[in-house]
Protein backbone atom coordinates (compact mmCIF):
# COMPACT_ATOMS: atom_id res chain seq x y z
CA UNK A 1 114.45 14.99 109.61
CA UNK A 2 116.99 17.56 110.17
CA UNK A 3 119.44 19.45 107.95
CA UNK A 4 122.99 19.49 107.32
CA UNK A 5 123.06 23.33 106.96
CA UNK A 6 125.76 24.47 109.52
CA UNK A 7 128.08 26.05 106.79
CA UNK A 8 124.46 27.83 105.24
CA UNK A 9 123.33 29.17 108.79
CA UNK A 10 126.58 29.25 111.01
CA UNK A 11 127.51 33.02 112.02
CA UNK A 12 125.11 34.55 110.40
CA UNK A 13 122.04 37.14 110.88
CA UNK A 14 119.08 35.79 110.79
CA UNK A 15 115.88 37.94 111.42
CA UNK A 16 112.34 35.62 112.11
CA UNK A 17 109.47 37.66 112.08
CA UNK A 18 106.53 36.37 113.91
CA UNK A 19 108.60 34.04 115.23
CA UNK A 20 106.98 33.50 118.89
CA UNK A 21 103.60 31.53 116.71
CA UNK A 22 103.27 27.70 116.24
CA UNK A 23 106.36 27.17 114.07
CA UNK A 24 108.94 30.39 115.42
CA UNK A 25 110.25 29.04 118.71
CA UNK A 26 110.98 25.64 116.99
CA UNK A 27 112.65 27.37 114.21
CA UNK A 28 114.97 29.58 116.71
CA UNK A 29 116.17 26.74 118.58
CA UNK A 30 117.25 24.59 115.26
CA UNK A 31 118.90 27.69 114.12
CA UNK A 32 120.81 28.64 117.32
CA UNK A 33 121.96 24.43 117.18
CA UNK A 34 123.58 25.32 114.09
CA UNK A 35 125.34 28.67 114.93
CA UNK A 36 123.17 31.52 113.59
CA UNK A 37 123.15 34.63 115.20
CA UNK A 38 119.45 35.04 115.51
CA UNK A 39 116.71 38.20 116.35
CA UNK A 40 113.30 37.79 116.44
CA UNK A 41 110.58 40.23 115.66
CA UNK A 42 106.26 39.98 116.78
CA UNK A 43 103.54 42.01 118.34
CA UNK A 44 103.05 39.48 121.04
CA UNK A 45 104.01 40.30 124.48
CA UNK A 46 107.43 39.95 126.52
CA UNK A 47 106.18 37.45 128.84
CA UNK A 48 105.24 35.17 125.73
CA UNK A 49 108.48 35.40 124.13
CA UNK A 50 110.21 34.76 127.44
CA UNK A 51 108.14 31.96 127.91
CA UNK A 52 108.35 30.43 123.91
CA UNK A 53 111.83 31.51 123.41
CA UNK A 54 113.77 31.37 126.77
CA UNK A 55 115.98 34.10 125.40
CA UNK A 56 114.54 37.45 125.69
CA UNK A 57 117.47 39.17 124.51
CA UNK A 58 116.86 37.82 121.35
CA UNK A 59 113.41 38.99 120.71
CA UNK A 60 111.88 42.69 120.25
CA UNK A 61 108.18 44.16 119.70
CA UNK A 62 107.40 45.51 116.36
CA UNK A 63 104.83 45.81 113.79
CA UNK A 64 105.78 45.44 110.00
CA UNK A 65 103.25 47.81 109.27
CA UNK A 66 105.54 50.23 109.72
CA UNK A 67 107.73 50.60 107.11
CA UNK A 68 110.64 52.19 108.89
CA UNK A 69 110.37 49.44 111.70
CA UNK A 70 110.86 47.09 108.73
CA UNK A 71 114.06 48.89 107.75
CA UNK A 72 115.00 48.70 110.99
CA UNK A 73 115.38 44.80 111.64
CA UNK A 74 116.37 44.49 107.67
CA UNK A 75 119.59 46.14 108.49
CA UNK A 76 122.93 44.16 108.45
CA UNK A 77 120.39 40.84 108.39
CA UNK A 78 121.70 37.81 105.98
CA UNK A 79 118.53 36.11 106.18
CA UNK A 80 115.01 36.46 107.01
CA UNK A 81 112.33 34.01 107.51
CA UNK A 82 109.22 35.84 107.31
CA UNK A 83 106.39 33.81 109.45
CA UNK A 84 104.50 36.56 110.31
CA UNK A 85 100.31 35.28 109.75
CA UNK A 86 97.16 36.55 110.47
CA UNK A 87 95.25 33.74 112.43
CA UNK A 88 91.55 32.98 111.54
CA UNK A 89 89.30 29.60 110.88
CA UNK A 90 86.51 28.57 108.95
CA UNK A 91 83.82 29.10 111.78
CA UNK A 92 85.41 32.47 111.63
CA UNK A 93 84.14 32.71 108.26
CA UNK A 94 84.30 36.32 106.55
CA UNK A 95 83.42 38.21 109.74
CA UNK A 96 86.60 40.05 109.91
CA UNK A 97 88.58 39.66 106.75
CA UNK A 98 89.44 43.33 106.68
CA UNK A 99 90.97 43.01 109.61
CA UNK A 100 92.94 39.91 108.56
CA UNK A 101 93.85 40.65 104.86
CA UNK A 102 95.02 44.45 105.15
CA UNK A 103 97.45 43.71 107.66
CA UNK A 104 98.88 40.55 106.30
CA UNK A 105 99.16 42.32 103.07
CA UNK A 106 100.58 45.94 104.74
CA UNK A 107 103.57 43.48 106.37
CA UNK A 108 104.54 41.26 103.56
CA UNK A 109 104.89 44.16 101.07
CA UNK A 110 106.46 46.33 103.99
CA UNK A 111 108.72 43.36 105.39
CA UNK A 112 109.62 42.31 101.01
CA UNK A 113 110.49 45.64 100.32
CA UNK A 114 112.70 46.44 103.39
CA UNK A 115 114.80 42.89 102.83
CA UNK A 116 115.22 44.33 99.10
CA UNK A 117 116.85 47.46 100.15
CA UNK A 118 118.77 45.98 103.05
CA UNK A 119 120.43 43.68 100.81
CA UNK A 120 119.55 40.49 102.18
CA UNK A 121 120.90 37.25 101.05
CA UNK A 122 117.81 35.02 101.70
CA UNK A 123 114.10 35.47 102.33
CA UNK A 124 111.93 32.27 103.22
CA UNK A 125 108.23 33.70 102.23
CA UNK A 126 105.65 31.45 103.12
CA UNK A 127 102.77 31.21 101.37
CA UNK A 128 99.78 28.28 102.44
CA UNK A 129 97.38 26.08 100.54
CA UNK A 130 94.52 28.47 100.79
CA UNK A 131 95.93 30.08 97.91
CA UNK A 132 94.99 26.93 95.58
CA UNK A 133 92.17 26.88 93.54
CA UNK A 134 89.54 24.55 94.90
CA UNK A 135 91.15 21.40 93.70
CA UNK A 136 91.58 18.20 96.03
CA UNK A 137 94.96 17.42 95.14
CA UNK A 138 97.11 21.06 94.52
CA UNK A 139 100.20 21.06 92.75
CA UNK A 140 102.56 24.16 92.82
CA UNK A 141 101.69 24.97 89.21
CA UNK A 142 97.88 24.99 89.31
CA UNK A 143 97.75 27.90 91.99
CA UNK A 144 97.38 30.43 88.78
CA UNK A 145 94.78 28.34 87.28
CA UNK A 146 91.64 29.82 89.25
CA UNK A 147 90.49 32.17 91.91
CA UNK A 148 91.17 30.98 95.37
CA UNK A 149 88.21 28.14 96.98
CA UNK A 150 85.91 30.88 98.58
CA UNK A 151 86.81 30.60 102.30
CA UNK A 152 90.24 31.18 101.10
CA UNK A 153 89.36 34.21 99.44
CA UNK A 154 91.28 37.11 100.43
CA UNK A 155 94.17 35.56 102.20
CA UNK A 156 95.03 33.64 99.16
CA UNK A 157 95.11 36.64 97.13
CA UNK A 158 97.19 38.08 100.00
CA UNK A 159 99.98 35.16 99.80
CA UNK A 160 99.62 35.11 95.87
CA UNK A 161 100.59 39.19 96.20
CA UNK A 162 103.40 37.87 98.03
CA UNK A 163 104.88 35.56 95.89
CA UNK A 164 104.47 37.72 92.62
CA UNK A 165 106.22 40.58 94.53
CA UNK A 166 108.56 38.29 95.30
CA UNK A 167 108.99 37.41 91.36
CA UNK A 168 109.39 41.23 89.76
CA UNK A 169 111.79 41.90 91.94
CA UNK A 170 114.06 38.95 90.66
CA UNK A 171 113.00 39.65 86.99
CA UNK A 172 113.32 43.61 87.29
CA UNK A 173 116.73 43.71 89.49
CA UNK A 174 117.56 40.16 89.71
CA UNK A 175 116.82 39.64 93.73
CA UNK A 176 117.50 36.01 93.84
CA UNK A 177 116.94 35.78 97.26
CA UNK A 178 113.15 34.40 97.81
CA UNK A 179 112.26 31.07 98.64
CA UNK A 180 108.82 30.32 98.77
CA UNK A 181 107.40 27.21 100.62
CA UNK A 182 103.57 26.42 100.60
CA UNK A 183 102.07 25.03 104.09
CA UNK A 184 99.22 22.49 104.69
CA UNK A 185 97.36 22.87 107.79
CA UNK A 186 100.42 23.10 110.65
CA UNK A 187 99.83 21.81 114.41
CA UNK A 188 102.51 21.55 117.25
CA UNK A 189 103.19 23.03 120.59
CA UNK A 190 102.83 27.01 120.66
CA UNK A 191 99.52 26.78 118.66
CA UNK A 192 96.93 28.68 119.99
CA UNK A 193 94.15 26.23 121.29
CA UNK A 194 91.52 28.40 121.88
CA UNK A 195 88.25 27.17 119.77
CA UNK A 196 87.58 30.86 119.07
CA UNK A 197 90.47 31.55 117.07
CA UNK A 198 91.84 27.87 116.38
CA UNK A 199 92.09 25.55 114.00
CA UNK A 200 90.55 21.89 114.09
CA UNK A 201 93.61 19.97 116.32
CA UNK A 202 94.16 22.73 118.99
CA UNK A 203 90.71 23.63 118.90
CA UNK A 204 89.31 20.21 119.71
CA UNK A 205 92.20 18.82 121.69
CA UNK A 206 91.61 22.29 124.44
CA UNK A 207 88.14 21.62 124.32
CA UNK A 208 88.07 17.38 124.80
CA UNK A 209 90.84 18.38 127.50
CA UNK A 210 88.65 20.80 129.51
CA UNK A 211 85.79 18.21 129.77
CA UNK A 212 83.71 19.09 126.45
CA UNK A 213 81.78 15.51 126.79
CA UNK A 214 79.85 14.95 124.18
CA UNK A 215 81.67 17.31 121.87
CA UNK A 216 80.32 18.49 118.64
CA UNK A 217 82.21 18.82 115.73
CA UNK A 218 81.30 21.26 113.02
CA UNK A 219 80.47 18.71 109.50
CA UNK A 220 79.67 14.84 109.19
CA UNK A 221 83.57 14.06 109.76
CA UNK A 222 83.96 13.37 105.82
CA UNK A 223 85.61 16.58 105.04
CA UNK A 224 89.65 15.33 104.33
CA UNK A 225 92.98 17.36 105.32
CA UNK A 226 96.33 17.40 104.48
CA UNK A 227 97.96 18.22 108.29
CA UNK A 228 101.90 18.63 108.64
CA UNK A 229 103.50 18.96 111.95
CA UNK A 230 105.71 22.21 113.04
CA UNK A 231 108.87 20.50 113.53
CA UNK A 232 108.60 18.82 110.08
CA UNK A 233 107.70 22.26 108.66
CA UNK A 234 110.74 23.65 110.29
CA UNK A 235 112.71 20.63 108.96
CA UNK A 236 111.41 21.67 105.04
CA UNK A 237 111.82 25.20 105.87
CA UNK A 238 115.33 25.14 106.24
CA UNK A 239 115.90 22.72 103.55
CA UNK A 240 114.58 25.26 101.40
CA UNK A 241 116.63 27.89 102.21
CA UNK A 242 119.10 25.83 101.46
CA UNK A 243 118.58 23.86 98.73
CA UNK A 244 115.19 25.63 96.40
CA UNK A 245 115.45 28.02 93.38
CA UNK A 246 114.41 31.83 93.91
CA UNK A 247 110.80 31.96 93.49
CA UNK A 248 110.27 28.83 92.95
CA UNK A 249 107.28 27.55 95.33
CA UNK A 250 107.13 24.19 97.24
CA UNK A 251 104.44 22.84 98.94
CA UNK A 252 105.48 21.49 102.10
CA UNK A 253 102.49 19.00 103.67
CA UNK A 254 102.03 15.21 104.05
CA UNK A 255 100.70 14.85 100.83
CA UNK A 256 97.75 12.53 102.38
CA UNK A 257 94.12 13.24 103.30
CA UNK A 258 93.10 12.23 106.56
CA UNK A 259 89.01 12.83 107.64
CA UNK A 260 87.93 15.35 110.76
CA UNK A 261 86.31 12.14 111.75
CA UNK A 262 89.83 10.37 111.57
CA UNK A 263 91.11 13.52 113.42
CA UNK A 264 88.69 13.80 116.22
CA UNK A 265 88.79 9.68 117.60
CA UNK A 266 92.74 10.09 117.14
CA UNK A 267 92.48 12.59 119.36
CA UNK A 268 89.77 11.31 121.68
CA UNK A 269 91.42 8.32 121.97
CA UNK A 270 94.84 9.80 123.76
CA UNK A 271 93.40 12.65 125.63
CA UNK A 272 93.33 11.73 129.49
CA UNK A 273 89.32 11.09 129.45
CA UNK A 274 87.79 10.07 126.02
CA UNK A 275 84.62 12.26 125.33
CA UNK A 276 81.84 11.18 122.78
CA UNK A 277 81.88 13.03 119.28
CA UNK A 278 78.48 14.31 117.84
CA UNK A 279 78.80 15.99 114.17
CA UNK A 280 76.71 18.73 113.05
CA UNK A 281 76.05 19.04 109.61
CA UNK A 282 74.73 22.74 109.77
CA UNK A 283 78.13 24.00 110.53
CA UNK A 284 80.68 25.34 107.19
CA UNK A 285 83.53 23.02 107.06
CA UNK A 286 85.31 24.63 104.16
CA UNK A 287 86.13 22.85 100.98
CA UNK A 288 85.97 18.70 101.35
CA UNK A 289 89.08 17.57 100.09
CA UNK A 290 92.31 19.97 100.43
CA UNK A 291 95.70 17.85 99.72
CA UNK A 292 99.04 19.08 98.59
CA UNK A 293 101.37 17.23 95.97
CA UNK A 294 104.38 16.76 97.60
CA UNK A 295 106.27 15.25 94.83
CA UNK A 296 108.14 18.58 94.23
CA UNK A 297 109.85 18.85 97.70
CA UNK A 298 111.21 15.59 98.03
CA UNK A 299 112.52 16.15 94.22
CA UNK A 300 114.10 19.47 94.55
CA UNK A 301 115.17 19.39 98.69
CA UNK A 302 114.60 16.32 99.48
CA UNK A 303 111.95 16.63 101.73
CA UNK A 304 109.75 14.36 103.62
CA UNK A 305 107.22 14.48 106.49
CA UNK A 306 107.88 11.92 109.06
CA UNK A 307 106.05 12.93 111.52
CA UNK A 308 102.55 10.24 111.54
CA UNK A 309 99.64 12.24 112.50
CA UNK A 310 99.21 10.03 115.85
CA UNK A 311 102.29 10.91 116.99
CA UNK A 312 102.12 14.37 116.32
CA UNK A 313 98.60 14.86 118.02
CA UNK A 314 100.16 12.19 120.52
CA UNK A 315 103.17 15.20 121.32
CA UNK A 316 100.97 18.14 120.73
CA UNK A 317 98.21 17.17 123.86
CA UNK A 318 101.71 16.36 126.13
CA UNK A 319 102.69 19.96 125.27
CA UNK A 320 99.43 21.30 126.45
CA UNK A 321 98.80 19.56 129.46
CA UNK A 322 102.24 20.72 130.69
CA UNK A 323 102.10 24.37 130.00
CA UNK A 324 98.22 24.98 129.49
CA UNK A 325 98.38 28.48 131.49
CA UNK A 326 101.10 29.37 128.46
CA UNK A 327 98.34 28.03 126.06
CA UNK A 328 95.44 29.80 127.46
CA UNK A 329 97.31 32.87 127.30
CA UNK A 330 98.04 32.57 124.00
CA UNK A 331 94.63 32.25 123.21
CA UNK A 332 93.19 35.26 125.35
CA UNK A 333 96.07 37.40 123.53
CA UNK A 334 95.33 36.25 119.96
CA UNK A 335 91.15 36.85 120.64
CA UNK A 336 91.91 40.32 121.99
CA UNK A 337 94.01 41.00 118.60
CA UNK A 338 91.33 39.79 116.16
């Protein structure tokens, strides 16, 4: 699905911040095809934003911890995608969530503020579904209605600080210009695949890939997902720039639950040499049934995934077989980080 946005985007500024990730270089290109004048801001290295972006004269370091940096790349900017995250997992547990949930927070308030007082027109915030409550189906107004599920913990309250600093300043000086989308669990090229740091599809296609035979996956398989892939989320991203309310959140997923054990023989099955799957119940597999409603963005920007899950993972193990060095780096880079 792509968007007719070429009179929204065409010859304008448009900062993305943590834009060499899963979903940034996908994002770039789709807004260079329609004519924006684009910069990109991360922490990660030259040589991966060479590699992700092509462009390098399009990308500078900087960390939105620092306020002033944040003015800096605000300035003369119509629009700003902010898709700067924090990676972690649930084998990752609450081992480092310092380490995670100051910085995420430091950069969204930083990065918020800094669009405020720059004037710009648009701001795509991105929030996730670890904000929800732990509900199995979550709906964009029940995210109030609880504490965050417990694995969720801090980064929810993160992204939920996001979003209501998003909403004084459009009731205290009428900032209209937040959107806020909600993300289900994204996978594409640029992920990081390393089983450290990963989630479930990068994590176990790397590890099936590099001969893992039999390889055991953390639960009995029952545990359900909602998974969306990048280039749909890019598709729903720009849709709500174009089309959503300010402040008004939409949850941008599949809206179906598929099973780790679904996941994992998808994946064996189109990986060059299928491995056997053991499960291990010992292991934390986070909440068993996490599913966003999806009603709301095919109401308000008419938004669909159409991406299948097949064919995403199908794409996804074709990216990493042909630039594995570029994934392995990415890995190595994000582990030295956390």
């Amino acid at each position: 699905m792509k968007t007719d946005s070429k009179d929204l985007f065409k010859g304008k500024n448009v900062l993305v911040t943590g834009g060499t990730g899963t979903v940034g270089p996908i994002l770039v290109k789709r807004l260079l095809e329609l004519g924006a004048n684009v910069s990109v801001v991360s922490i990660d290295s030259d040589e991966r934003a060479k590699a992700v972006l092509g462009d390098i004269s399009i990308f500078r370091w900087g960390d939105l911890r620092d306020y002033k940096t944040c003015l800096e790349i605000a300035k003369n900017k119509d629009y700003v995608f902010h898709l700067m995250a924090v990676k972690s997992n649930t084998q990752k547990g609450l081992s480092k969530v310092a380490s995670a949930y100051v910085p995420f927070l430091l950069c969204n308030t930083n990065m918020m503020e800094a669009a405020f007082r720059c004037g710009v027109k648009r701001y795509m915030f991105v929030g996730s579904i670890g904000e929800y409550p732990a509900i199995p189906i979550r709906h964009e107004d029940d995210v109030w209605n609880g504490p965050p599920a417990a694995n969720d913990r801090y980064m929810g309250i993160a992204k939920r600080a996001g979003e209501a600093q998003a909403e004084t300043y459009l009731h205290e000086y009428g900032w209209d210009a937040v959107r806020i989308v909600r993300l289900s669990n994204v996978y594409g090229p640029y992920d990081d695949f390393d089983p450290k740091t990963s989630h479930v599809i990068p994590s176990l296609i790397s590890r099936m890939i590099n001969g893992e035979n039999p390889i055991k996956v953390a639960g009995d398989g029952t545990a359900q997902r909602d998974f969306i892939y990048s280039e749909d989320v890019v598709s729903g991203m720009l849709l709500a720039m174009e089309k959503a309310p300010a402040c008004f959140p939409i949850n941008l997923g599949s809206g179906v639950g598929i099973s780790i054990k679904d996941v994992a023989e998808a994946i064996a099955d189109l990986v060059p040499e299928k491995p056997g799957i053991e499960w291990d119940p010992s292991r934390p597999t986070g909440d068993a049934v996490r599913i966003l409603a999806v009603e709301r963005a095919k109401e308000a920007i008419g938004f669909e995934a159409s991406t299948s899950l097949r064919e995403g993972i199908g794409k996804t193990i074709h990216w990493y077989l042909a630039n594995r060095d570029l994934a392995d780096r990415r890995g190595k880079e994000l582990h030295e980080k956390s």
